[in-house]
Each structure stands twice: as C-alpha cells, then as structure tokens.
Protein backbone atom coordinates (compact mmCIF):
# COMPACT_ATOMS: atom_id res chain seq x y z
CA UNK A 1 -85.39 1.92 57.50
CA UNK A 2 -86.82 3.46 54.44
CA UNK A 3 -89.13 2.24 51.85
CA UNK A 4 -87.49 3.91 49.52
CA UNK A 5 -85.78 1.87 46.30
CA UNK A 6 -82.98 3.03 45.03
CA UNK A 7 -82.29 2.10 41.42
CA UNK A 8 -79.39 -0.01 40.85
CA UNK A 9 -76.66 0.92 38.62
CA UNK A 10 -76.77 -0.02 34.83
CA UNK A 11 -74.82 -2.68 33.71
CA UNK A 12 -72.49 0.17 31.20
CA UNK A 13 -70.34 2.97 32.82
CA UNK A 14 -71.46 4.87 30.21
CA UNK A 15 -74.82 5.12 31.36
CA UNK A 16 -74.18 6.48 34.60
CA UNK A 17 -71.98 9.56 33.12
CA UNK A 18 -74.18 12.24 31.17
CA UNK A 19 -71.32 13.33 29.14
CA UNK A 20 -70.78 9.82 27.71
CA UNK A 21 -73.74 9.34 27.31
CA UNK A 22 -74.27 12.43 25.07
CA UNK A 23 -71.37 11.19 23.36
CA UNK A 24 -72.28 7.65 22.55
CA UNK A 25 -75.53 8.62 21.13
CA UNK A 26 -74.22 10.77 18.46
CA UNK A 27 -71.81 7.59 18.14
CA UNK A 28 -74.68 5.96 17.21
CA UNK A 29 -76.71 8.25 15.31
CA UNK A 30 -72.92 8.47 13.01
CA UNK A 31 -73.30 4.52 12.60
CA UNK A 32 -76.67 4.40 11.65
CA UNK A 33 -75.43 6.81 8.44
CA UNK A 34 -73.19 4.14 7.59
CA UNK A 35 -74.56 0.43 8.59
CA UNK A 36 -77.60 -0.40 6.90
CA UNK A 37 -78.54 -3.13 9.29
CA UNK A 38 -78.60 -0.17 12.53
CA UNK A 39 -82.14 0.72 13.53
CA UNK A 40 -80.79 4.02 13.49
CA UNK A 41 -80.37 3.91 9.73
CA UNK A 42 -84.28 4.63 9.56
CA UNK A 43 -85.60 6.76 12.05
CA UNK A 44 -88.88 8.18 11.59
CA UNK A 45 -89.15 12.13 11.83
CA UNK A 46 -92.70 13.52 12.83
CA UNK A 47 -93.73 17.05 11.26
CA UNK A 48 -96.93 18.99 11.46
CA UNK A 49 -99.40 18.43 8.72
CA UNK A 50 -101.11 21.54 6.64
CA UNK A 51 -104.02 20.59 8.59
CA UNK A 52 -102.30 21.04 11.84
CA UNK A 53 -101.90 17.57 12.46
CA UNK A 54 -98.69 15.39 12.91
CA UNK A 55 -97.29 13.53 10.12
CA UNK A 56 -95.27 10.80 10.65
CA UNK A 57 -92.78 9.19 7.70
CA UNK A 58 -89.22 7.34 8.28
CA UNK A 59 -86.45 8.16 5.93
CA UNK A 60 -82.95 7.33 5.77
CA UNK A 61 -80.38 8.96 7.91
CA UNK A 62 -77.86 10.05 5.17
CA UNK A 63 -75.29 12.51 7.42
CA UNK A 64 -74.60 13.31 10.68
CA UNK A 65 -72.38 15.91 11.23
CA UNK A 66 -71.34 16.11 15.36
CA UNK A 67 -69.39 19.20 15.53
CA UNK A 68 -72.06 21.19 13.81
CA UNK A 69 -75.15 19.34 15.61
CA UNK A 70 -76.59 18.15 12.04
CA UNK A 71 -78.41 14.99 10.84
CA UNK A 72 -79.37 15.46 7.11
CA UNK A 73 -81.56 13.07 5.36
CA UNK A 74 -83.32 13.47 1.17
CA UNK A 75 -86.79 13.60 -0.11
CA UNK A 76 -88.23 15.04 -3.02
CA UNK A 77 -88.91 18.77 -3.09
CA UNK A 78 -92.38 18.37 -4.24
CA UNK A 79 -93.23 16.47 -1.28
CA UNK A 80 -95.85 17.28 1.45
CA UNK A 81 -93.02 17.05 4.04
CA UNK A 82 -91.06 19.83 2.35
CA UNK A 83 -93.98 22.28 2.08
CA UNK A 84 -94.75 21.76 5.94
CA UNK A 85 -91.15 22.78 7.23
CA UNK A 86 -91.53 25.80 5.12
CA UNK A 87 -94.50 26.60 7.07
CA UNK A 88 -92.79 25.23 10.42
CA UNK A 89 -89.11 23.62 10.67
CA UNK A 90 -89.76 22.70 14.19
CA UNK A 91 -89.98 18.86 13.95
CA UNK A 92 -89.05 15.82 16.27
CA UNK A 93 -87.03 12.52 15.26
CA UNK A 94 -87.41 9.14 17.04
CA UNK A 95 -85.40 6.32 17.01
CA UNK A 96 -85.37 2.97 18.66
CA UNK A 97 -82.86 0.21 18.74
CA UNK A 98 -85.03 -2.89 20.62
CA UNK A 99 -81.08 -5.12 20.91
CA UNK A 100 -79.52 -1.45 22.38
CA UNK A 101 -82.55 -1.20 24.23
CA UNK A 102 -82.02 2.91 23.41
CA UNK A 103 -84.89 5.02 22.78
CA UNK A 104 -83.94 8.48 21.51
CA UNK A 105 -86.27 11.62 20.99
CA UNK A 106 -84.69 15.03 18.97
CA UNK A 107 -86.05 17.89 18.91
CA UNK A 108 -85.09 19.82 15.86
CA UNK A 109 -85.11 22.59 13.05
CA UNK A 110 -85.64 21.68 9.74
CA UNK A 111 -83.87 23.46 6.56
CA UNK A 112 -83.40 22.62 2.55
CA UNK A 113 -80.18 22.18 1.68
CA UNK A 114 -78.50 24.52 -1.14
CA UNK A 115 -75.36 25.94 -2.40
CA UNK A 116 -72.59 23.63 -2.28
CA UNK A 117 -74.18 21.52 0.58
CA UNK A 118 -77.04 20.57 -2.26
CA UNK A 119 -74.15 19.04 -4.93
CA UNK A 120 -71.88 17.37 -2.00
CA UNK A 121 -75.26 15.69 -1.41
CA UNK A 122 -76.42 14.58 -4.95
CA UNK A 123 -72.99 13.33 -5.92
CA UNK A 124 -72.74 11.02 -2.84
CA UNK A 125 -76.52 9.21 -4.15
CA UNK A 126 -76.45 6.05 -6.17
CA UNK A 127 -77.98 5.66 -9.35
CA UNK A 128 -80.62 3.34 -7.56
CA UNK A 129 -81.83 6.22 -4.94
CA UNK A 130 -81.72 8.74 -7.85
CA UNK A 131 -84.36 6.78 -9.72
CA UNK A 132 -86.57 7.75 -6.89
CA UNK A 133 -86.68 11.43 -7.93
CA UNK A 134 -87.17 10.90 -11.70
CA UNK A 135 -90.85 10.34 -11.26
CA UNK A 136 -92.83 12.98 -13.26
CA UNK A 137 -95.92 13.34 -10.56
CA UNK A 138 -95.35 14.84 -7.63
CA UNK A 139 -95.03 11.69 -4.59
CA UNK A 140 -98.76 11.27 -3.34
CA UNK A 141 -100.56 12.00 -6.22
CA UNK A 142 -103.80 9.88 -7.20
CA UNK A 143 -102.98 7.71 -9.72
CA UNK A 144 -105.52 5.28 -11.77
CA UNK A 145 -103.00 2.56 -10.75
CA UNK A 146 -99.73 1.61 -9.90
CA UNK A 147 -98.47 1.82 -13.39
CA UNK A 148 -99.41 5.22 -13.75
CA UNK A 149 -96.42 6.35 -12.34
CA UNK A 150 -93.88 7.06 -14.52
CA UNK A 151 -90.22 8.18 -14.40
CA UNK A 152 -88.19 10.35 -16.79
CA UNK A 153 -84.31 10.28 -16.50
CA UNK A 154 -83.87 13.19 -19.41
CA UNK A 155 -87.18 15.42 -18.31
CA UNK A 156 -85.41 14.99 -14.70
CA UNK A 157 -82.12 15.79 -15.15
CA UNK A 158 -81.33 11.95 -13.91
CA UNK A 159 -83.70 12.94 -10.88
CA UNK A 160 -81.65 16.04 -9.74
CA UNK A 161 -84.43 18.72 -10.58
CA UNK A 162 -86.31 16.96 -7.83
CA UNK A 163 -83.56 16.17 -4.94
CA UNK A 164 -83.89 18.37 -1.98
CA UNK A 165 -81.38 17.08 0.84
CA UNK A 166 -82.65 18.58 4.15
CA UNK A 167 -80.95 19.44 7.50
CA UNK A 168 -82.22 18.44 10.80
CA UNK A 169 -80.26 20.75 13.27
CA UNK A 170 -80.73 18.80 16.82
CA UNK A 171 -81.71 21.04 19.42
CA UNK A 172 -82.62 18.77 22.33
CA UNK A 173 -82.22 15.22 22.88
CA UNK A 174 -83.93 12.95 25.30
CA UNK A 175 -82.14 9.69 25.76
CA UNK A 176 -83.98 6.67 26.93
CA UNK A 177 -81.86 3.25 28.08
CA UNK A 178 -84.25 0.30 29.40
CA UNK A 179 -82.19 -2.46 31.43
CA UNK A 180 -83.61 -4.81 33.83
CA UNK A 181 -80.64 -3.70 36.57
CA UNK A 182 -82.35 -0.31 35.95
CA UNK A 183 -83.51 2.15 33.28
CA UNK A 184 -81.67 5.43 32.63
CA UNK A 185 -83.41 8.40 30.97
CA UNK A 186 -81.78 12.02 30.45
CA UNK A 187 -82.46 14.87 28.72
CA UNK A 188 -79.81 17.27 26.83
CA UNK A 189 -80.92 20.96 25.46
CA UNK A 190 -77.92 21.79 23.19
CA UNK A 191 -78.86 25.25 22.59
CA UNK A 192 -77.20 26.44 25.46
CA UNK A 193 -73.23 26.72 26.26
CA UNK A 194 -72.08 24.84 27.78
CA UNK A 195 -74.63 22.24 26.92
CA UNK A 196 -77.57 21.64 29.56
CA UNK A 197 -77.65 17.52 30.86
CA UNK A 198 -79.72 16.32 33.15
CA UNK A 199 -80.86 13.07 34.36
CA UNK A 200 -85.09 12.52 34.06
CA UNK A 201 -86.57 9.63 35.88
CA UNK A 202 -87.59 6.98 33.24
C-alpha cells in the first residue's frame, strides 16, 4: 500500500476545473468594483520604490474590464506611486477574502489613463472622492500639522487637474483556495493564446 495522501476533493466543482476557476475569479474581482463590503473592493497593489524597494498601498478597485484583461483603480498624479510605474509598470496586486478563503496574486503592467478613458473615469467619481484630489500639496508632503493641508476646488479644477485613473493590465494570476477537505492553488499566465492553466501544489 502506499504512503502516499492523496488530497481530497474541494467541497465546490468549481475548484476542481481550471477554466472555472479562471472564470470565477474575474467574477469576483467584477464584484469587488461594485460591493463595497467585498474584500476585493480594496486590494493592495505592491510597486517598486525609487529606492528599489517595494511599496505597498491598497486602493480601491474602480473597473474591471474581463474581455480586455483590465483592473483600473485612481490616485493622484503627483503621487509617489505614479512616478514609480513610469520608471517600471511591472507591479503585483494581492487580494484576500478570509470568508472565500481565496487568496489571489496578479502580476501586472501598469499605465495612466488618457484620452477618452481619462473623462469616462472622472465623470463616474463622486463629489466626495473628488475632494481627495483638490489638495494643493502634493500627497506625502511634510506638513507642520494636520491642518496644513489644504484643498482648493477652483485652483483644482474641482480636483480634475490632479486625477490620474490608472490601468492594471493582468498578466498572470495565481489563485489560492484554502479548505479543510483540501486546498487548491493554480497558476494562469494570460499572455499566451490560448491561455496557460495549471494546477501548483498549495
């Protein structure tokens, strides 16, 4: 007999088919643009610093876009993060959703935003998140204290001098599921055609 332990099938079908697995995780990265309460709704992206090393920061996931392989999230153009994907767009996102128990892991390729993509973006914003790029400092600037920073609606165009949507073009995808009937990790490079899956052990 061997010692051998096979791991017992996961309690969702889903999980034990690549391609619907692929499938429901963009389902879920497409929810988390539009429930608040997802844990997809905030994932945190990881970039490399100007001093080489990597920055984390979690923003909100604004779009996702599954034909064209596109998550798109905003920040302010004067930010750190924006002058580090001009240097280098390569950049990773992580998400985790402890009830799911789903771990994912992007690789992707940064880009700003213009053209008609840019307005499309700013007219979907609320006043609330435009306030957030009315600020006349650029975000992480020493300030005396926390009054010192100050916002100009007018100087600011309403914040829109300072909105820089950007794109986050997946181009892998490592997919973690944690059950106690059995974990189930794969990996998807979606670069190629037809699209590479493969099962990973967890």
């Amino acid at each position: 007999m061997s010692n051998k332990t096979k791991i017992p099938p996961a309690p969702l079908t889903c999980y034990d088919n690549l391609e619907g697995t692929l499938s429901y995780t963009w389902s879920l990265l497409a929810r988390g643009v539009k429930d608040r309460k997802s844990a997809f709704h905030t994932p945190t992206v990881a970039t490399n610093g100007a001093d080489n090393t990597p920055q984390l920061r979690t923003v909100v996931l604004r779009g996702c876009d599954v034909e064209q392989q596109r998550l798109r999230f905003h920040t302010d153009k004067r930010s750190a993060k924006v002058l580090e994907l001009g240097k280098n767009p390569t950049a990773a996102i992580h998400c985790y959703d402890a009830s799911l128990k789903v771990q994912l892991r992007l690789g992707v390729e940064l880009k700003l935003i213009d053209g008609s993509g840019f307005d499309e973006a700013w007219t979907a914003t609320r006043p609330m998140s435009r306030e957030c790029y009315q600020v006349t400092t650029s975000p992480g600037s020493t300030i005396d204290n926390p009054y010192d920073a100050l916002f100009d609606s007018d100087a600011t165009q309403n914040g829109k001098i300072n909105f820089a949507p950007i794109a986050a073009e997946v181009k892998t995808i490592e997919w973690l599921y944690l059950a106690a009937k059995g974990h189930r990790r794969a990996y998807f490079d979606l670069t190629q055609t037809p699209v590479i899956m493969k099962w990973l052990v967890p």
